[in-house]
N, C-alpha and C. Protein backbone atom coordinates (compact mmCIF):
# COMPACT_ATOMS: atom_id res chain seq x y z
N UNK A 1 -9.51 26.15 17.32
CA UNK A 1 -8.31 25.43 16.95
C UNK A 1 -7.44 25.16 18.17
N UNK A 2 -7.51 26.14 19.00
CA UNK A 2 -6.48 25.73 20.46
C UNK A 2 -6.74 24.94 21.28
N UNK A 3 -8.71 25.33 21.69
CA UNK A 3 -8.97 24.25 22.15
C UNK A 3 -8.72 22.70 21.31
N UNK A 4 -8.93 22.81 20.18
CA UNK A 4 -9.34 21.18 19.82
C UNK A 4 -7.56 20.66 19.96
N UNK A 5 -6.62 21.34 19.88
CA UNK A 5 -4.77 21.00 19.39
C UNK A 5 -4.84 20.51 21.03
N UNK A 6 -5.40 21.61 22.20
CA UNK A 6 -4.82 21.24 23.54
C UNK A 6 -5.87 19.90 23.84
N UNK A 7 -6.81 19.45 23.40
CA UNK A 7 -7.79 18.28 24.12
C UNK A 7 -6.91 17.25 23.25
N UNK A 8 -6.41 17.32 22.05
CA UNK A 8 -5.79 16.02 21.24
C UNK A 8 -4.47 15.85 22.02
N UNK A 9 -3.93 17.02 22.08
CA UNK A 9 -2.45 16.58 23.17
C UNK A 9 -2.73 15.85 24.25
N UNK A 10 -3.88 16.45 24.95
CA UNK A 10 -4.19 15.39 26.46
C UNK A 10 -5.04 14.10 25.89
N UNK A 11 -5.67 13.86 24.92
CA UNK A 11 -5.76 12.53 24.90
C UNK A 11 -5.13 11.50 24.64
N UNK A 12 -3.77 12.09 23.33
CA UNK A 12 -2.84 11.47 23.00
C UNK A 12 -1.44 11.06 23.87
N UNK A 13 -1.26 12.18 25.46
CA UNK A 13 -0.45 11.68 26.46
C UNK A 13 -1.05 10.96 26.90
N UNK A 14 -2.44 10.82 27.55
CA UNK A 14 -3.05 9.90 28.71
C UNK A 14 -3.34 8.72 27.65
N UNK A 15 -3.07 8.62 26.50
CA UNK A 15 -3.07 7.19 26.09
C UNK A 15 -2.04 6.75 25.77
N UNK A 16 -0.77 7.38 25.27
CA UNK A 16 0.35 6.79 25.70
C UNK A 16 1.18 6.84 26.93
N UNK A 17 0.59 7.15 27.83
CA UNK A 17 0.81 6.72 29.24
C UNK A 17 -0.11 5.22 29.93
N UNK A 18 -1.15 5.43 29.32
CA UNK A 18 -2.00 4.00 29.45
C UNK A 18 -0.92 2.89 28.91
N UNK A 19 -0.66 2.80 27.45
CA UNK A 19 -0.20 1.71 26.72
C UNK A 19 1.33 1.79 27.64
N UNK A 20 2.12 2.48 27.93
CA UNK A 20 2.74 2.41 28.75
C UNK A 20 2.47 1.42 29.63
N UNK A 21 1.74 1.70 30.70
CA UNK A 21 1.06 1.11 31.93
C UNK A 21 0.95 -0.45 31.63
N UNK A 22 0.03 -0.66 30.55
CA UNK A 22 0.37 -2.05 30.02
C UNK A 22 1.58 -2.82 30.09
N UNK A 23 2.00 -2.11 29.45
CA UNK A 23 3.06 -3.11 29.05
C UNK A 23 4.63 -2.76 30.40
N UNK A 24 4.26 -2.64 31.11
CA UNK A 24 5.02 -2.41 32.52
C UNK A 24 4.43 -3.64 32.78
N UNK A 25 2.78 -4.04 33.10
CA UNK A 25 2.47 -4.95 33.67
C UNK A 25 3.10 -6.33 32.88
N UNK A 26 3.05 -6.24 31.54
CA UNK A 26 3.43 -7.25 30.28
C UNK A 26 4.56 -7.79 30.45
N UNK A 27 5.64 -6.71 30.91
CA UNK A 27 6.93 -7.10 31.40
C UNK A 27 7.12 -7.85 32.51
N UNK A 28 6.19 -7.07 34.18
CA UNK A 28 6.44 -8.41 34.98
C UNK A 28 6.39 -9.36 34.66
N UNK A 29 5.24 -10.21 33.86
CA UNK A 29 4.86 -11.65 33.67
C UNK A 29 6.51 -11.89 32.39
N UNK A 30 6.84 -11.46 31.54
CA UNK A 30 7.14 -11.92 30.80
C UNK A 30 8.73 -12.08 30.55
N UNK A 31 9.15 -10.37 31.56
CA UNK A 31 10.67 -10.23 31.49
C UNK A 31 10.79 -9.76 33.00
N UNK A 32 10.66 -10.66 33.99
CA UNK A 32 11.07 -10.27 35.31
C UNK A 32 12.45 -9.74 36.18
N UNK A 33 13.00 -10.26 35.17
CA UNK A 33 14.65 -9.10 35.02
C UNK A 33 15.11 -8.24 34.16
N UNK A 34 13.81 -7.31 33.32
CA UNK A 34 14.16 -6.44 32.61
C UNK A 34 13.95 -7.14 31.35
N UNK A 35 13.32 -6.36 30.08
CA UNK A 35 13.03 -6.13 28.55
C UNK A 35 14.22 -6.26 28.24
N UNK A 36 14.56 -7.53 27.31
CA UNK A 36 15.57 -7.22 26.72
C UNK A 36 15.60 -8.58 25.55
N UNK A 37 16.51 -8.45 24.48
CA UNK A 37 16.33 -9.66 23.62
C UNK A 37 17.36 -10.99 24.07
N UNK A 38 16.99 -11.45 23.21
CA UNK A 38 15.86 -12.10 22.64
C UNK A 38 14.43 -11.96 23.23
N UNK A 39 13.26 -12.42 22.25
CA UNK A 39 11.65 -12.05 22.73
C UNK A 39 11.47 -13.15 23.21
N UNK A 40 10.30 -12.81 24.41
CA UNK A 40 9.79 -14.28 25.01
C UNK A 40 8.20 -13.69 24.20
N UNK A 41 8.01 -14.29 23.73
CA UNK A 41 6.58 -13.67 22.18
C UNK A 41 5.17 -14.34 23.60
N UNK A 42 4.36 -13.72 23.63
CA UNK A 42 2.72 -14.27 23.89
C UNK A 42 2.50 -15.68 22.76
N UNK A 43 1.53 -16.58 23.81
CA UNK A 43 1.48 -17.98 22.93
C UNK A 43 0.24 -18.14 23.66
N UNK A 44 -0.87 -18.24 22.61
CA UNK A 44 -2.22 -19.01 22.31
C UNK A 44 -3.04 -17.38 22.23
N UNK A 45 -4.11 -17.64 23.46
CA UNK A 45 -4.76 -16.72 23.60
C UNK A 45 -4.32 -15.30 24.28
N UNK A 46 -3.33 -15.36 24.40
CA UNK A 46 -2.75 -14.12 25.28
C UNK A 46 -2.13 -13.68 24.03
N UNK A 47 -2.21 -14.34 22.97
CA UNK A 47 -1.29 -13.76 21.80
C UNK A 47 -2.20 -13.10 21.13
N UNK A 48 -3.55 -13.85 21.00
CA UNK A 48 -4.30 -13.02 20.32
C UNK A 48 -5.06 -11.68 20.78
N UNK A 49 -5.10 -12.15 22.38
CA UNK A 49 -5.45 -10.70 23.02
C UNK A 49 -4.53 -9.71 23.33
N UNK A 50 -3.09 -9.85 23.03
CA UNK A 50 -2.57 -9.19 22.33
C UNK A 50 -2.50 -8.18 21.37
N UNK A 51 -2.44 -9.00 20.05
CA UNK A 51 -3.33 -8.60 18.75
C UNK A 51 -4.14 -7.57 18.42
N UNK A 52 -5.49 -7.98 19.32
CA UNK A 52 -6.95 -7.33 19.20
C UNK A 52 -6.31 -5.94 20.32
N UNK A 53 -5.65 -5.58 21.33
CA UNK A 53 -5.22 -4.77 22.29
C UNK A 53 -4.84 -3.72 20.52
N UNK A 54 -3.59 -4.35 20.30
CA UNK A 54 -3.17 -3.24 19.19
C UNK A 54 -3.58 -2.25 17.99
N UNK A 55 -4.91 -3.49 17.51
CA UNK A 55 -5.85 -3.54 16.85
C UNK A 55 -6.41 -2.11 17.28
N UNK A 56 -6.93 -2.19 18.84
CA UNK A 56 -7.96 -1.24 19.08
C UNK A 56 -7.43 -0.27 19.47
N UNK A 57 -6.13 0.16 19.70
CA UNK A 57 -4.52 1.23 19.82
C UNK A 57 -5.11 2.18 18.48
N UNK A 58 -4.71 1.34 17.40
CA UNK A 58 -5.23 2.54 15.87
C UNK A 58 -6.67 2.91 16.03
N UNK A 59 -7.66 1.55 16.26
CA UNK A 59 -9.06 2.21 15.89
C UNK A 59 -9.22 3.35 16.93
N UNK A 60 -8.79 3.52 18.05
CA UNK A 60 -9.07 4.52 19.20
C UNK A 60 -8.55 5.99 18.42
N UNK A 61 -7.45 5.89 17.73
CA UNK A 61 -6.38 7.16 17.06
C UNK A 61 -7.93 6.98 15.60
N UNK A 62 -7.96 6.04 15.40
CA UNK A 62 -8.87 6.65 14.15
C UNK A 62 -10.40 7.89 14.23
N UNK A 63 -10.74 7.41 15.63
CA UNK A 63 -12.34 7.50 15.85
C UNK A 63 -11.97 9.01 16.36
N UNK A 64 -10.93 8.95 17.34
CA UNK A 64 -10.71 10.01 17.94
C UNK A 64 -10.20 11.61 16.44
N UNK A 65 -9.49 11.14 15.43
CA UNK A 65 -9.60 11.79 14.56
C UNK A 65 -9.97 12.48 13.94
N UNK A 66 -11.59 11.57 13.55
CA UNK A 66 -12.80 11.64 12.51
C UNK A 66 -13.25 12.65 13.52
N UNK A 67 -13.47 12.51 14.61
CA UNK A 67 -14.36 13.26 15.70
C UNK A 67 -13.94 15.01 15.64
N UNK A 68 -12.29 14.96 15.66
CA UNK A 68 -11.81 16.03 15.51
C UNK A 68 -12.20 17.33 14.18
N UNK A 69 -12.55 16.50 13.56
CA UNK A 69 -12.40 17.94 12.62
C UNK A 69 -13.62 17.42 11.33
N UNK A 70 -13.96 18.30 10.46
CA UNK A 70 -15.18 17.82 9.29
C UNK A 70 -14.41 17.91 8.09
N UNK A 71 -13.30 18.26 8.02
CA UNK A 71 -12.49 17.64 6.45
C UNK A 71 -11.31 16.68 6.33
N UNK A 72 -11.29 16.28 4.83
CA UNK A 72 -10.73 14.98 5.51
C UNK A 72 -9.28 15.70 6.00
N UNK A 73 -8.85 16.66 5.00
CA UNK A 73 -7.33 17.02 6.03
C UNK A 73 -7.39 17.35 7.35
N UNK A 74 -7.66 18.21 8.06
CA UNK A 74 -8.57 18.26 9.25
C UNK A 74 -7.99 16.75 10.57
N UNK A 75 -8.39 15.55 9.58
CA UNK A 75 -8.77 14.24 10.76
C UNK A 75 -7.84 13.62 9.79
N UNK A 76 -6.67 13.60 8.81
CA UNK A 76 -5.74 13.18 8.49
C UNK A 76 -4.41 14.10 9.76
N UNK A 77 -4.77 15.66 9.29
CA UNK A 77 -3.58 15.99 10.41
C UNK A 77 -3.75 15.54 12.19
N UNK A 78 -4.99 14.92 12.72
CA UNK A 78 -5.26 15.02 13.72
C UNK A 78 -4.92 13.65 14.06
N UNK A 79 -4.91 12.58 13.22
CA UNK A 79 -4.61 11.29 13.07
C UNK A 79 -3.10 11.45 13.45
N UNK A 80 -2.13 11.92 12.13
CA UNK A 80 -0.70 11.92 12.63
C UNK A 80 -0.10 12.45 13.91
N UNK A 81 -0.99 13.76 14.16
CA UNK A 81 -0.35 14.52 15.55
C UNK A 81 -0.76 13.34 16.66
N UNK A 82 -1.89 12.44 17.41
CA UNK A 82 -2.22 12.06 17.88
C UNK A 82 -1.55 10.62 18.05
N UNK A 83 -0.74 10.17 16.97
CA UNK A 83 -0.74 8.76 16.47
C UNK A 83 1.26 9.25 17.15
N UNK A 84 1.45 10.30 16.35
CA UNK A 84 2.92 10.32 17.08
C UNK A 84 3.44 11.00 18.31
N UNK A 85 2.40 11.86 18.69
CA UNK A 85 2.58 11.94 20.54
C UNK A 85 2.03 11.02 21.26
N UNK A 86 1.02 10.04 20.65
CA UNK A 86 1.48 8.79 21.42
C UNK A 86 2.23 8.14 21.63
N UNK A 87 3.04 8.02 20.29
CA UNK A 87 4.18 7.30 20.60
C UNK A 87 5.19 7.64 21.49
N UNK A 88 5.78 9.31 21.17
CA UNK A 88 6.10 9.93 22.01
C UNK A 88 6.30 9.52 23.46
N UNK A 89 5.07 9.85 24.14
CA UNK A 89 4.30 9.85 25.25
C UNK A 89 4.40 8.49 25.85
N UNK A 90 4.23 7.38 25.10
CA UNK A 90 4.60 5.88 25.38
C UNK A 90 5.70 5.98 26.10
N UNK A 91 6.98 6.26 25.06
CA UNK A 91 8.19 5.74 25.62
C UNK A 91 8.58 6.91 26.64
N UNK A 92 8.20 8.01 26.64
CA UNK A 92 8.64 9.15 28.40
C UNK A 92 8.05 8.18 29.10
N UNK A 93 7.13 7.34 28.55
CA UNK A 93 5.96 6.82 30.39
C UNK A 93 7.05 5.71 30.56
N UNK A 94 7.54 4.73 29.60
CA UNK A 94 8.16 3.62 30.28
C UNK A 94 9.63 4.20 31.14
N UNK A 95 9.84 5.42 30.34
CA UNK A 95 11.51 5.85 31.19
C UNK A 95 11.09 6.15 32.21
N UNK A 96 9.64 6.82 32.63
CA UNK A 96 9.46 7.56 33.92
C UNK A 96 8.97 5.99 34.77
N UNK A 97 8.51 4.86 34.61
CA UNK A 97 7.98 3.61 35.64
C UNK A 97 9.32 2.88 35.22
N UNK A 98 10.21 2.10 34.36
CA UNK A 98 11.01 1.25 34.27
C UNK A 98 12.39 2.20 34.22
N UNK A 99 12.90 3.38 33.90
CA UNK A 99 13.90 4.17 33.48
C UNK A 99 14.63 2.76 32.17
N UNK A 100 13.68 2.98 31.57
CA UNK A 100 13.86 1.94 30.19
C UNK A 100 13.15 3.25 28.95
N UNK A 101 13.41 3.22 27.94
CA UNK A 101 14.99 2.99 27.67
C UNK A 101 16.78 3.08 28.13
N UNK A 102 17.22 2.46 27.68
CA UNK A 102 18.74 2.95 28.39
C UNK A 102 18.95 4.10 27.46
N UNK A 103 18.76 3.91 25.91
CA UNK A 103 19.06 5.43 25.29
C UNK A 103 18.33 4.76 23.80
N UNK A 104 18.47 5.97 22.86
CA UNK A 104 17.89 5.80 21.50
C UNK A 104 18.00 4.85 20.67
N UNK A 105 19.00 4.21 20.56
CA UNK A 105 19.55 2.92 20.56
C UNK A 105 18.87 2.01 20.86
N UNK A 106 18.40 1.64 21.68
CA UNK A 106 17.64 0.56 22.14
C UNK A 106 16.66 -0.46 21.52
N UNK A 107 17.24 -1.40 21.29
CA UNK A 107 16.10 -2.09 20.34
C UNK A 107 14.70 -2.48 20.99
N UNK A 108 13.57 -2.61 20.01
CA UNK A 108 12.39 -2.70 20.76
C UNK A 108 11.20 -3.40 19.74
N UNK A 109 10.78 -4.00 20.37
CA UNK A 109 9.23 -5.15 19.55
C UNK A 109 8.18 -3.85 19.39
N UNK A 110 8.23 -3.05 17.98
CA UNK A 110 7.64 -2.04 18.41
C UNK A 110 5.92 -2.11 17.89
N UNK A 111 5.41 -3.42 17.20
CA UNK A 111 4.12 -3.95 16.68
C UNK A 111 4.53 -5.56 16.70
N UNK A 112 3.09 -5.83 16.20
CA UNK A 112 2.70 -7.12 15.76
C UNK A 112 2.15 -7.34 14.50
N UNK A 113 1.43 -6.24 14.24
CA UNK A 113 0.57 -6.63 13.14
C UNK A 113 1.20 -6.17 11.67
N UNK A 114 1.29 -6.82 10.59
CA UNK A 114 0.95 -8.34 10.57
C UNK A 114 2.31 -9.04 10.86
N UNK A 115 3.42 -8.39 11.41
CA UNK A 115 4.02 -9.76 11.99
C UNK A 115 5.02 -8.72 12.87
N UNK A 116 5.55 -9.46 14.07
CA UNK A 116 6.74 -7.90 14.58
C UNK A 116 7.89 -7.34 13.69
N UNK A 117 7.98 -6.13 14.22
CA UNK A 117 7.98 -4.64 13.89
C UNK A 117 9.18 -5.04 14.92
N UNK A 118 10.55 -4.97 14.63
CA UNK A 118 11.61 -4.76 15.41
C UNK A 118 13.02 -3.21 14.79
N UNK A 119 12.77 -2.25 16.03
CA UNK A 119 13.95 -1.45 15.51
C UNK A 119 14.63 -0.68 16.24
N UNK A 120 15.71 0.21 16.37
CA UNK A 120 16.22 0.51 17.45
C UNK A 120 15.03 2.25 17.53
N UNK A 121 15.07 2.38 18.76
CA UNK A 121 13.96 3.58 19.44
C UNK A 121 14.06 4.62 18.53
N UNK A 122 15.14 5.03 17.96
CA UNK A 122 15.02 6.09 17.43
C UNK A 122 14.24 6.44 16.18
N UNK A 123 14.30 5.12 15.68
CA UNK A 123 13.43 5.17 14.50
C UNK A 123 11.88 5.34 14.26
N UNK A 124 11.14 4.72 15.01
CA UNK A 124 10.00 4.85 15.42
C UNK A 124 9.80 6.40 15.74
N UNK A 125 10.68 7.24 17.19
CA UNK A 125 10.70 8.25 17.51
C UNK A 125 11.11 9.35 16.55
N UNK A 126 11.78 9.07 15.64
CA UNK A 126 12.07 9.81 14.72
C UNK A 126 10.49 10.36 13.23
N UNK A 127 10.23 9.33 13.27
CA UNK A 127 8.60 9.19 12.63
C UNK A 127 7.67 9.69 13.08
N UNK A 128 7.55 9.52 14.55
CA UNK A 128 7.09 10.02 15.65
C UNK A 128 6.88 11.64 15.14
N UNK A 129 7.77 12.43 15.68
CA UNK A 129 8.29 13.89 15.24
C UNK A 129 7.80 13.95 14.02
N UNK A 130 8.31 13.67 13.19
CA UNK A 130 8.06 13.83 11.65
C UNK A 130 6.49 13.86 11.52
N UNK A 131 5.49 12.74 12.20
CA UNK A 131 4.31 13.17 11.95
C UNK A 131 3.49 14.44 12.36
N UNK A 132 3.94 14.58 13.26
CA UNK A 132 3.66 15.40 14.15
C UNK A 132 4.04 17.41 13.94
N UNK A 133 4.77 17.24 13.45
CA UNK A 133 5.17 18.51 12.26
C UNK A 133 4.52 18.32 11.40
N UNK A 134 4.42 17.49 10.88
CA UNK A 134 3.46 17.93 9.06
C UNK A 134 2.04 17.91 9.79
N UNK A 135 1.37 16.99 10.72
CA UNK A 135 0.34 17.98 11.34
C UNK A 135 0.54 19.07 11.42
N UNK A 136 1.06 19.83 12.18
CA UNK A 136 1.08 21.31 12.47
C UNK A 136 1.41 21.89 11.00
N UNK A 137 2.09 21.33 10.07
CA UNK A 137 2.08 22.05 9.06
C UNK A 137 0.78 22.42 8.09
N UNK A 138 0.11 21.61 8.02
CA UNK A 138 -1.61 21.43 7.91
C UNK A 138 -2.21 22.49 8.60
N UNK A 139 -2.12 22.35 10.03
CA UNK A 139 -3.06 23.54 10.43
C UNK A 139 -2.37 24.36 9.97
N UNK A 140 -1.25 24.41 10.17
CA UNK A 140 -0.90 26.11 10.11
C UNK A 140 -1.56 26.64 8.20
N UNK A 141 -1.59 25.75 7.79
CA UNK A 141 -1.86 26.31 6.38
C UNK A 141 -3.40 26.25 6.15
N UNK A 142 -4.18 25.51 7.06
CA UNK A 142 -5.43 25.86 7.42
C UNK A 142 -6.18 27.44 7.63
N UNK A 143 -5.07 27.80 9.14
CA UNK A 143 -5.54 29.26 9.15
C UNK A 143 -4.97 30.13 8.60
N UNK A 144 -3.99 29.82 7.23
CA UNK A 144 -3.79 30.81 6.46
C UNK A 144 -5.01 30.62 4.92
N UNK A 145 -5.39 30.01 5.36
CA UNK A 145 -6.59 29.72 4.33
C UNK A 145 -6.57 28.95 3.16
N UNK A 146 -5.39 27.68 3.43
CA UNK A 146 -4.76 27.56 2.13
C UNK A 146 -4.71 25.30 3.09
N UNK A 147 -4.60 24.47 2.09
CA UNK A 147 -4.16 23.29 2.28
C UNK A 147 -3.79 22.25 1.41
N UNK A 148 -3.05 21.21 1.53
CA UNK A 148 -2.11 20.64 0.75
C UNK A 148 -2.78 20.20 -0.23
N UNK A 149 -2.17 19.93 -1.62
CA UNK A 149 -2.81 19.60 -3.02
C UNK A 149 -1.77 18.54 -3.31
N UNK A 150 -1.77 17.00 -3.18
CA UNK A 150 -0.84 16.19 -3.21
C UNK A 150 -1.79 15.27 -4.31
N UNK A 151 -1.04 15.48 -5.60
CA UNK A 151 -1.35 14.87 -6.52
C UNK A 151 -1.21 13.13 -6.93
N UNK A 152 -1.25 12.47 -7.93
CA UNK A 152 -1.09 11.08 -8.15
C UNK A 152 0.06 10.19 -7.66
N UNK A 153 0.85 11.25 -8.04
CA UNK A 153 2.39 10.87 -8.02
C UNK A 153 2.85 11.39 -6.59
N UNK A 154 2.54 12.42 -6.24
CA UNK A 154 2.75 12.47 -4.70
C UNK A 154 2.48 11.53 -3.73
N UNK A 155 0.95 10.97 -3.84
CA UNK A 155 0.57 9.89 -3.05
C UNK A 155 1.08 8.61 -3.31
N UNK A 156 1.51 8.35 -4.38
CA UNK A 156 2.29 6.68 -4.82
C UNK A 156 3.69 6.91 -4.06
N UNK A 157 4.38 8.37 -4.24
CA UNK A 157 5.66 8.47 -3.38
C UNK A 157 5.33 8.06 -2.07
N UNK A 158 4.29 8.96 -0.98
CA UNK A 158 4.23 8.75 -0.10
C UNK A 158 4.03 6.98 0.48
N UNK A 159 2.87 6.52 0.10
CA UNK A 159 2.68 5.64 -0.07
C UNK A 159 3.74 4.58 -0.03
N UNK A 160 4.27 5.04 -1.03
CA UNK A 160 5.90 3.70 -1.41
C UNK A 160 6.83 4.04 -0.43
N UNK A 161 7.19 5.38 0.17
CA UNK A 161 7.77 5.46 1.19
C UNK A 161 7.81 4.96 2.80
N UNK A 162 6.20 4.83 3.09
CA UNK A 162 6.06 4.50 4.00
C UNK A 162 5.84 2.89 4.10
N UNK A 163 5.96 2.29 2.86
CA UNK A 163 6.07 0.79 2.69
C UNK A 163 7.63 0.83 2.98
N UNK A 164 8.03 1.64 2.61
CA UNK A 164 10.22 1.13 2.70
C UNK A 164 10.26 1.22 4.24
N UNK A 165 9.20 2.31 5.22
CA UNK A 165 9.97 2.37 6.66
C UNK A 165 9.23 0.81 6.93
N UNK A 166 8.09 0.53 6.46
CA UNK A 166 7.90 -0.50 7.79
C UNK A 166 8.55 -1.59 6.77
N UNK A 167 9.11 -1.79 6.17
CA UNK A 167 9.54 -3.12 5.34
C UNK A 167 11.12 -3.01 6.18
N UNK A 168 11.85 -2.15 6.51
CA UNK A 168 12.53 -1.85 7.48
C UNK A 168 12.63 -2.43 8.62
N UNK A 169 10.85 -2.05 9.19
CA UNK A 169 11.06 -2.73 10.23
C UNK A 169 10.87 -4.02 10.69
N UNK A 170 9.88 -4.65 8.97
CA UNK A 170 9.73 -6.19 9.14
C UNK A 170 10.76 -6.97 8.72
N UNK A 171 11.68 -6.55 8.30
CA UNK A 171 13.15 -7.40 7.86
C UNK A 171 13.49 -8.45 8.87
N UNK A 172 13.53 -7.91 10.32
CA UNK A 172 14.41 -8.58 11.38
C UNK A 172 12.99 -9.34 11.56
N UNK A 173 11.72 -9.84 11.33
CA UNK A 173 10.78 -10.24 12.04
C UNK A 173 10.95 -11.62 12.74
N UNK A 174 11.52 -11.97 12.02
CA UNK A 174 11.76 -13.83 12.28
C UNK A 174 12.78 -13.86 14.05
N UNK A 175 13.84 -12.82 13.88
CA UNK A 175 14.56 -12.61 15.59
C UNK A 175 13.17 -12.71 16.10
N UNK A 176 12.19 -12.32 16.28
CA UNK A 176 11.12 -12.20 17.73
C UNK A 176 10.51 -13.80 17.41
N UNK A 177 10.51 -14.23 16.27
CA UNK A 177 9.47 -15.76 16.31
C UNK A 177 11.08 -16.47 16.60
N UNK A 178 11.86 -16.34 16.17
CA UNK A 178 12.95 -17.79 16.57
C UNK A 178 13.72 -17.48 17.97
N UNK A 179 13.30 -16.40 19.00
CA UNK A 179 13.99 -15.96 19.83
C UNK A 179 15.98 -15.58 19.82
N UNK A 180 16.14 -14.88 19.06
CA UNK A 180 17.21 -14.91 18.43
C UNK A 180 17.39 -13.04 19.00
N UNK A 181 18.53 -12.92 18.68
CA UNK A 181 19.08 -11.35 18.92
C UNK A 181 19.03 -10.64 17.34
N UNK A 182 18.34 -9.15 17.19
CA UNK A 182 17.98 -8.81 16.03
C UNK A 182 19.43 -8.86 15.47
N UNK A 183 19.54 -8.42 13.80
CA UNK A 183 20.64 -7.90 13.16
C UNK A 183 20.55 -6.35 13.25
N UNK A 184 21.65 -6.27 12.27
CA UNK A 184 21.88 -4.44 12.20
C UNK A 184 20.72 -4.14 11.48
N UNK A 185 19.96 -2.89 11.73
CA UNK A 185 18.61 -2.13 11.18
C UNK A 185 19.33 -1.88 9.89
N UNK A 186 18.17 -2.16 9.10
CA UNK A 186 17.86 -1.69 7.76
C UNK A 186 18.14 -0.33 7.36
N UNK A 187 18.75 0.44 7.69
CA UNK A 187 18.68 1.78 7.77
C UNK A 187 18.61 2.53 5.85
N UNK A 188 19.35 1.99 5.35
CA UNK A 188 19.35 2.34 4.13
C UNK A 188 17.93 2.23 3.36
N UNK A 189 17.39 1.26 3.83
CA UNK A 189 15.63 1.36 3.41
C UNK A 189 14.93 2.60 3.94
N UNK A 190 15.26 2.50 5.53
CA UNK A 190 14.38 3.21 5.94
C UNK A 190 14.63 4.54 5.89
N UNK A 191 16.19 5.32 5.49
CA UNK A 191 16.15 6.40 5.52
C UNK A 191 15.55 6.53 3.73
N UNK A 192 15.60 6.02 2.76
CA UNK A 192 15.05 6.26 1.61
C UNK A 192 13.85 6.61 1.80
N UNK A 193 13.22 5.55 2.65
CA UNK A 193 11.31 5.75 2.97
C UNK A 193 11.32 7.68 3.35
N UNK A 194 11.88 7.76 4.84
CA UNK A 194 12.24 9.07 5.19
C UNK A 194 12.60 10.50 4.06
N UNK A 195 13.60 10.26 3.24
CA UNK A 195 13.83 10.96 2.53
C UNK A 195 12.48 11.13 1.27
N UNK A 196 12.49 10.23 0.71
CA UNK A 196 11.41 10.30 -0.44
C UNK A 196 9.94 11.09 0.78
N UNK A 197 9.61 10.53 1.83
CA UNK A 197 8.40 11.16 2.44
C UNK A 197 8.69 12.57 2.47
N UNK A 198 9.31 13.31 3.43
CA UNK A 198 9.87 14.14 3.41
C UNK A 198 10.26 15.29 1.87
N UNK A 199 10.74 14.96 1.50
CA UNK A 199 10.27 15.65 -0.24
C UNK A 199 9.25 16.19 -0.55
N UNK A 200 8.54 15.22 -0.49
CA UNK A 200 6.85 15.69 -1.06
C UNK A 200 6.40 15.94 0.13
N UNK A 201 6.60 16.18 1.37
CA UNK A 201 5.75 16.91 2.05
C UNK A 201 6.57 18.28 2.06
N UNK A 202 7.33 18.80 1.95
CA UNK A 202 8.17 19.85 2.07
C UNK A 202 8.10 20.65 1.26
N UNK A 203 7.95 20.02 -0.14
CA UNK A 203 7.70 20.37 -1.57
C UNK A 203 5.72 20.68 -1.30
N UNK A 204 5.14 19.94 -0.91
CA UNK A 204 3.73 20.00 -0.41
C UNK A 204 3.38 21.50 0.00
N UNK A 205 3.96 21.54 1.20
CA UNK A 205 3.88 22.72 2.10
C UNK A 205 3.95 24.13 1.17
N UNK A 206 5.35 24.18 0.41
CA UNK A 206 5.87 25.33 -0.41
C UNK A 206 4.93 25.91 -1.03
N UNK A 207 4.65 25.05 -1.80
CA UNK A 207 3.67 25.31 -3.00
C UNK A 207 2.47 25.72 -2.37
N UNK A 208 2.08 25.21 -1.41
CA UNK A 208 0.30 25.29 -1.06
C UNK A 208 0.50 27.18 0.14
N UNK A 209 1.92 27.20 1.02
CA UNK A 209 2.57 28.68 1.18
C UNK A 209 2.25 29.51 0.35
N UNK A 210 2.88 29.40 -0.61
CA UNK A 210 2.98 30.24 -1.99
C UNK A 210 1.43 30.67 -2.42
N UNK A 211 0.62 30.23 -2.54
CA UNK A 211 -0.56 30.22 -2.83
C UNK A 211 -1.54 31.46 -2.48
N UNK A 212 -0.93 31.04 -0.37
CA UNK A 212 -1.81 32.13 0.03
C UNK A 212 -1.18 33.77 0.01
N UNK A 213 0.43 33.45 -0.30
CA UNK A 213 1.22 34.73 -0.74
C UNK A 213 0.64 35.69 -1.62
N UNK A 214 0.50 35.08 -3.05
CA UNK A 214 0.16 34.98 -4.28
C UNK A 214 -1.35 35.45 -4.50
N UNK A 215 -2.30 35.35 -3.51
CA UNK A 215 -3.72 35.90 -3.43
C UNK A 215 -3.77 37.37 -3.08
């Protein structure tokens, strides 16, 4: 288990230090006086190789997952820990080459697919964390011999929750296609998404605790 937690941490920094690296270069061509809004968006084929770049961002977090572990919780918790110290790891790399961000605040084009993903840093980073604990909450209930039992209604919560964060973040989408300055974040969506997730994983955890108490 230590080994496999310490090889996912180093693959998940040295790839959000890569995607970093990118998009340092993305910026010379695109914002030569600094990232900032309005978006100057990729147009034709640089848009789509774009795209396919992001595309292969998840499949890399997927493969690397499956590889990790033989149940599906296992390469579900290895998915989130991996998926949000990248993100993590992303934005330390751009403060350490651009000292960008200026602070949490900061608004940012944070996807594409299926259309941009605009929100201020913290939000993303905040998700970030959040995945990344209920990983560890997984293992840890792994080597107590015990793991999560998230029923019908748990998964439609989750599920519906994590439709409210990114519906959140597709609200402003049209600022990056009309080059326009975003509005105020959605926050009231997205902390609902947050809250309702959060519940049932907390409530998750307790119960599946209790279990190995109880033996």
């Amino acid at each position: 288990m230590r080994s496999k937690f310490i090889l996912l941490t180093l693959y998940a920094s040295a790839m959000g230090y890569l995607e970093a690296a990118v998009v340092v270069y993305l910026r010379h061509i695109y914002y030569p006086s600094g990232f900032t809004f309005p978006i100057v968006a990729p147009i034709g084929s640089l848009a789509r190789i774009e795209l396919a770049r992001e595309a292969a961002t998840i499949l890399m977090i997927l493969a690397v997952s499956w590889l990790s572990g033989k149940r599906a919780w296992d390469r579900f918790a290895a998915f989130m820990y991996v998926f949000g110290l990248w993100d993590i790891a992303y934005y330390l790399g751009l403060r350490i080459t651009l000292g960008w961000p200026e602070s949490l605040a900061t608004w940012d084009l944070l996807f594409l697919i299926p259309a941009p993903w605009i929100a201020p840093i913290w939000a993303p980073a905040l998700i970030a964390v959040l995945l990344m604990a209920s990983a560890m909450g997984i293992w840890h209930l792994a080597q107590r011999g015990a793991e999560p039992r998230i029923g019908f209604r748990g998964w439609s919560v989750l599920i519906g929750a994590g439709l409210l964060v990114i519906w959140s973040f597709l609200l402003d989408a049209d600022s990056a296609r009309t080059g326009r300055m975003p509005r105020a974040f959605a926050w009231p969506l997205y902390s609902a998404g947050v809250v309702a997730a959060l519940t049932v994983a907390a409530r998750t955890y307790a119960v599946a605790a209790r279990s190995t108490e109880d033996e």
